[in-house]
N, C-alpha and C. Protein backbone atom coordinates (compact mmCIF):
# COMPACT_ATOMS: atom_id res chain seq x y z
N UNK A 1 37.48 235.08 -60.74
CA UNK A 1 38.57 234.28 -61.26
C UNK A 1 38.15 233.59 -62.55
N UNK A 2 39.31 233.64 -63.27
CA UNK A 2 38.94 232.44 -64.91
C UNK A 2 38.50 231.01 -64.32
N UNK A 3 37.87 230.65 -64.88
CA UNK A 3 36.97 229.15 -65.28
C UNK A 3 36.85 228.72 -66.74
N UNK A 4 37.65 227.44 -67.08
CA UNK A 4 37.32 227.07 -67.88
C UNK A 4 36.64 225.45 -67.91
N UNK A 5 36.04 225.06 -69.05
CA UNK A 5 35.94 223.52 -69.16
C UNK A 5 36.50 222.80 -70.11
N UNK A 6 37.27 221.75 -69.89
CA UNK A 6 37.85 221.10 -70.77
C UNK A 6 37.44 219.73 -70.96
N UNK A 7 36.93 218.97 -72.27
CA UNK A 7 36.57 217.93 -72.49
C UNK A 7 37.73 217.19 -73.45
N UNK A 8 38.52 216.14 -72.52
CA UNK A 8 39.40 215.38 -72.86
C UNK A 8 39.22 213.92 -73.81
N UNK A 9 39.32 213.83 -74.82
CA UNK A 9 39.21 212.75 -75.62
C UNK A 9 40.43 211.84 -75.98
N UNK A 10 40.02 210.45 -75.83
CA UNK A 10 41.30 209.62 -76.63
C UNK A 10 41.18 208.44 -75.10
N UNK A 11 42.43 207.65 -74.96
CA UNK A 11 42.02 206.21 -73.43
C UNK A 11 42.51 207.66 -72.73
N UNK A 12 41.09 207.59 -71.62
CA UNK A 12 41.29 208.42 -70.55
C UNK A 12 40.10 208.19 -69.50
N UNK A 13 39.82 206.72 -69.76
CA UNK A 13 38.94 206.06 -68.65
C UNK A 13 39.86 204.97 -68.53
N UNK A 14 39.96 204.68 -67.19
CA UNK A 14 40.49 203.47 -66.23
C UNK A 14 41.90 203.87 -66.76
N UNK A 15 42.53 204.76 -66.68
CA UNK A 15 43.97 204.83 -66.48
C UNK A 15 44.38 206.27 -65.47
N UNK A 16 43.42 206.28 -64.80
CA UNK A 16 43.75 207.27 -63.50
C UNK A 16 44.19 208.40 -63.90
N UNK A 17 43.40 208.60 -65.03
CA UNK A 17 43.46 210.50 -65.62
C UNK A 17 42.43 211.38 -64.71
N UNK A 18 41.54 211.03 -63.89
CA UNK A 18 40.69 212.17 -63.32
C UNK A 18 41.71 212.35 -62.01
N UNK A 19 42.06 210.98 -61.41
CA UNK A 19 42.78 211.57 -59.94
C UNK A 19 44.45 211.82 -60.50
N UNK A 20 44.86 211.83 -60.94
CA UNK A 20 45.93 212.51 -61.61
C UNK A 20 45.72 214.08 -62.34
N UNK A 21 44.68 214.09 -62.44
CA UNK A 21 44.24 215.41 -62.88
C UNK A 21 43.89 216.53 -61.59
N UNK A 22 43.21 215.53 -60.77
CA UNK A 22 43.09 216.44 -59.49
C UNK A 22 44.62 216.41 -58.94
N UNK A 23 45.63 215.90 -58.90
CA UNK A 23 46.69 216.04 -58.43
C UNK A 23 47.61 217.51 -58.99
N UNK A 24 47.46 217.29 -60.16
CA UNK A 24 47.79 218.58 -61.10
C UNK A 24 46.86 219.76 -60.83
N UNK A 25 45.90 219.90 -60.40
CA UNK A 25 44.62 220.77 -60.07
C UNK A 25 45.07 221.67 -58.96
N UNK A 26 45.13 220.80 -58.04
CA UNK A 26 45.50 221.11 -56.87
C UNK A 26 47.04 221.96 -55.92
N UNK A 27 48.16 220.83 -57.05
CA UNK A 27 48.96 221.28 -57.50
C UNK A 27 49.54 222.74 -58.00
N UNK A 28 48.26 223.52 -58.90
CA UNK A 28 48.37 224.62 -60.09
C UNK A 28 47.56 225.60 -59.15
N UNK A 29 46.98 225.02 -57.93
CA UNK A 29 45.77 225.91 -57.06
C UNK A 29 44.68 226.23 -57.39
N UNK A 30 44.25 225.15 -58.60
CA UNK A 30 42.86 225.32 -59.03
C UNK A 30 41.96 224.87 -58.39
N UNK A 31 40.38 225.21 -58.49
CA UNK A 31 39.14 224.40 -57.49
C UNK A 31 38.58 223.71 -59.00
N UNK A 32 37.66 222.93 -58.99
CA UNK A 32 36.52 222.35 -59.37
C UNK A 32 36.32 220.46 -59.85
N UNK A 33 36.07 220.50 -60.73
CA UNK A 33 35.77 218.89 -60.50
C UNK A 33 36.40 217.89 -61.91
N UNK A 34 36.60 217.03 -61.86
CA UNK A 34 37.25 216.15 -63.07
C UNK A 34 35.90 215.14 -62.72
N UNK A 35 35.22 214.29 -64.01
CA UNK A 35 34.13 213.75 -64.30
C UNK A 35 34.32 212.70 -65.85
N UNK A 36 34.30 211.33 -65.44
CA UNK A 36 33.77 210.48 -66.35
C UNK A 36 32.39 210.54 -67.40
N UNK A 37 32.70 210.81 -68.81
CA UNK A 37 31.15 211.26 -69.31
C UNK A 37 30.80 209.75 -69.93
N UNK A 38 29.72 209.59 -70.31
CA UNK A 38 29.23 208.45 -71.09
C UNK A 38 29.82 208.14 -72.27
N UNK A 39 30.36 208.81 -73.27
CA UNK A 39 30.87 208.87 -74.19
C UNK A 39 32.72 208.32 -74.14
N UNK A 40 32.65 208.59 -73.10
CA UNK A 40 34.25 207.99 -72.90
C UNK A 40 35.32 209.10 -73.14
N UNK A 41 34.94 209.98 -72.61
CA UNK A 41 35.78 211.25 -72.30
C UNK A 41 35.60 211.66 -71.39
N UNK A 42 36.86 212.76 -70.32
CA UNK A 42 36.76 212.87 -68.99
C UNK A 42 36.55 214.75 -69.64
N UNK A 43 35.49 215.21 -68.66
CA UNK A 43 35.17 216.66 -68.41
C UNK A 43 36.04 217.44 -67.32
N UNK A 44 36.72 218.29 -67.85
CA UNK A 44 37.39 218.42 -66.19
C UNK A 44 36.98 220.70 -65.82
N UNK A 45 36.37 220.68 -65.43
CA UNK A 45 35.83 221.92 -65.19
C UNK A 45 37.07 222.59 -64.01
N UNK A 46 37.71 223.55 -64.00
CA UNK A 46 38.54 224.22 -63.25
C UNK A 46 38.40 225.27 -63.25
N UNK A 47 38.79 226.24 -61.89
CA UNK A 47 38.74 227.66 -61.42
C UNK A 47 39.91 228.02 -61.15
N UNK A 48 40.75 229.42 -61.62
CA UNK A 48 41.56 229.89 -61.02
C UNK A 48 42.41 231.00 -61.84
N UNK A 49 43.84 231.07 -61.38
CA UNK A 49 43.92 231.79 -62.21
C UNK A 49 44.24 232.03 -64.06
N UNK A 50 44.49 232.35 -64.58
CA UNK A 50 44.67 232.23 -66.05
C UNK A 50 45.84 231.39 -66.22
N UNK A 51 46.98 231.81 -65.58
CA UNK A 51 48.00 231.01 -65.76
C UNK A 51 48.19 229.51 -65.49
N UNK A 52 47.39 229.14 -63.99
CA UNK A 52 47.41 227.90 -63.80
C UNK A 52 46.18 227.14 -64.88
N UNK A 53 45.38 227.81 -65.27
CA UNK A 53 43.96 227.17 -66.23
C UNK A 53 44.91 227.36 -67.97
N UNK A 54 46.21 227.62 -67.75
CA UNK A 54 46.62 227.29 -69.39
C UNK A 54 47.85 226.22 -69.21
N UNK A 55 48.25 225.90 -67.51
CA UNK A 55 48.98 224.98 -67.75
C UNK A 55 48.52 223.56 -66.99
N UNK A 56 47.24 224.10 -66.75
CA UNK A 56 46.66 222.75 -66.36
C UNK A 56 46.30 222.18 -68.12
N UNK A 57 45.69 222.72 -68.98
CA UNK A 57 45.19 222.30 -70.16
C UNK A 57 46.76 221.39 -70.99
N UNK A 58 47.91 222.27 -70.78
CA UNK A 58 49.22 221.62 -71.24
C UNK A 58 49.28 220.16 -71.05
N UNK A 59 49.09 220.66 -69.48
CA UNK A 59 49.09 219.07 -68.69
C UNK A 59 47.89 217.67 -69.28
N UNK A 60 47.20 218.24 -69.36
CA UNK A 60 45.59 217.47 -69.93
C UNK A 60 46.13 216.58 -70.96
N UNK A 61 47.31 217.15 -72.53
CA UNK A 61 47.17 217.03 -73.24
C UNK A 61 48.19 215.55 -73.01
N UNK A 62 49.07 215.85 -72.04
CA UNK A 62 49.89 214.45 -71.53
C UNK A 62 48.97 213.74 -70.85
N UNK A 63 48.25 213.84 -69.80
CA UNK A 63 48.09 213.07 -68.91
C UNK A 63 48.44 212.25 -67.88
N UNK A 64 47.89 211.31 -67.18
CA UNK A 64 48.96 210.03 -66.72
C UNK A 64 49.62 209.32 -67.86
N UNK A 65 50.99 208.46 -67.26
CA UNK A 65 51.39 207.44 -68.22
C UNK A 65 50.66 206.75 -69.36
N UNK A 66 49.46 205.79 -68.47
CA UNK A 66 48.96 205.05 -69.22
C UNK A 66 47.36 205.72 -70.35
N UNK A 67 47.36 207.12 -70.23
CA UNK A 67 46.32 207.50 -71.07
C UNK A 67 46.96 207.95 -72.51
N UNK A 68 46.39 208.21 -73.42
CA UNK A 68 46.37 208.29 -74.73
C UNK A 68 45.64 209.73 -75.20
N UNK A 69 45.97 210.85 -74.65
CA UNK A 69 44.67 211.57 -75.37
C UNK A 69 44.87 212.13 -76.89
N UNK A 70 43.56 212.14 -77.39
CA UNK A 70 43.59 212.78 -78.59
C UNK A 70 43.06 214.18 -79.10
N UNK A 71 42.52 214.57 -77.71
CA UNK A 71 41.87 215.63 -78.09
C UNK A 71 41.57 216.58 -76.71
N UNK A 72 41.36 218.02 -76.69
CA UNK A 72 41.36 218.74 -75.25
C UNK A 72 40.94 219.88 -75.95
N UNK A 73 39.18 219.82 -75.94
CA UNK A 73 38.36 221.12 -76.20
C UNK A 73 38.26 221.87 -74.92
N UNK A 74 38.47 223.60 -75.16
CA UNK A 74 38.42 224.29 -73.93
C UNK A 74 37.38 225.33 -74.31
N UNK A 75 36.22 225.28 -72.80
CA UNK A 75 35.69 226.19 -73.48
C UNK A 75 35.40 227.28 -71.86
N UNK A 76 35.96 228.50 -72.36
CA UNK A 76 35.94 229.61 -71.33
C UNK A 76 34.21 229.52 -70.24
N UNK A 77 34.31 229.87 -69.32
CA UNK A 77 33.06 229.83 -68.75
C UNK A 77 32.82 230.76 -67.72
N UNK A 78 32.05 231.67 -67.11
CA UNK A 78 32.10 232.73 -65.68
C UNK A 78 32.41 232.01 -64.73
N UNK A 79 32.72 232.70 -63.29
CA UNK A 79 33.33 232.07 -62.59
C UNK A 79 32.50 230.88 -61.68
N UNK A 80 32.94 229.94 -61.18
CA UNK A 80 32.51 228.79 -60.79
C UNK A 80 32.22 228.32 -59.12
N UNK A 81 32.86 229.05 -58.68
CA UNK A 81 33.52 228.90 -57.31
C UNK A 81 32.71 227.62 -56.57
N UNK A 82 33.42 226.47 -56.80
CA UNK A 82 33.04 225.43 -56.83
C UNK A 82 33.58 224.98 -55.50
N UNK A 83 34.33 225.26 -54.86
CA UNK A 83 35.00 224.60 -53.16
C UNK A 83 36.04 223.29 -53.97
N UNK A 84 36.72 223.62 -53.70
CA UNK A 84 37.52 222.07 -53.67
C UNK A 84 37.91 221.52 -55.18
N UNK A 85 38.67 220.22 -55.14
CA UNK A 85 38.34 219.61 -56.62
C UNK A 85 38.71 218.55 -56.73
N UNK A 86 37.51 217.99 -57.17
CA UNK A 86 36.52 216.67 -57.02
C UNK A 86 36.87 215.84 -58.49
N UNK A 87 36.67 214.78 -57.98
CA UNK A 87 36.23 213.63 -58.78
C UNK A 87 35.43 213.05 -59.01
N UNK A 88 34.94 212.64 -59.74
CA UNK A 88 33.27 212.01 -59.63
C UNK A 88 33.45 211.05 -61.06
């Protein structure tokens, strides 16, 4: 299955963009994990199929209400098969 990673930039810490992201994840039938980086951008790594991994990225670019993003680098990756999808 496609795997991609997407690194989300712009307010997307403390406005409930990772568990809103797993909601949409889960939602689209994707597996893998959404992650707070140091830099102040959320990583969100997903598995599945092509279609749900181009409208999960759509989704990324809105977010929750209260986030702001400015930016949603995607970068293709082999498959992941990660179980589940996590937050951290």
């Amino acid at each position: 299955m496609p795997a991609a990673r997407f690194l989300v930039g712009g307010r997307v810490q403390g406005v409930f963009y990772r568990a809103s992201t797993r909601e949409q994840a889960l939602a689209l039938g994707l597996l893998g994990h959404a992650r707070n980086l140091p830099d102040g951008r959320v990583e969100v790594v997903a598995e599945g199929s092509a279609a749900a991994l181009d409208a999960l990225e759509r989704w990324l670019w809105q977010g929750p209400p209260a986030a702001q993003v400015d930016a949603v680098e995607r970068t293709e990756l082999p498959e992941q098969a990660p179980g589940g999808f996590r937050i951290g």
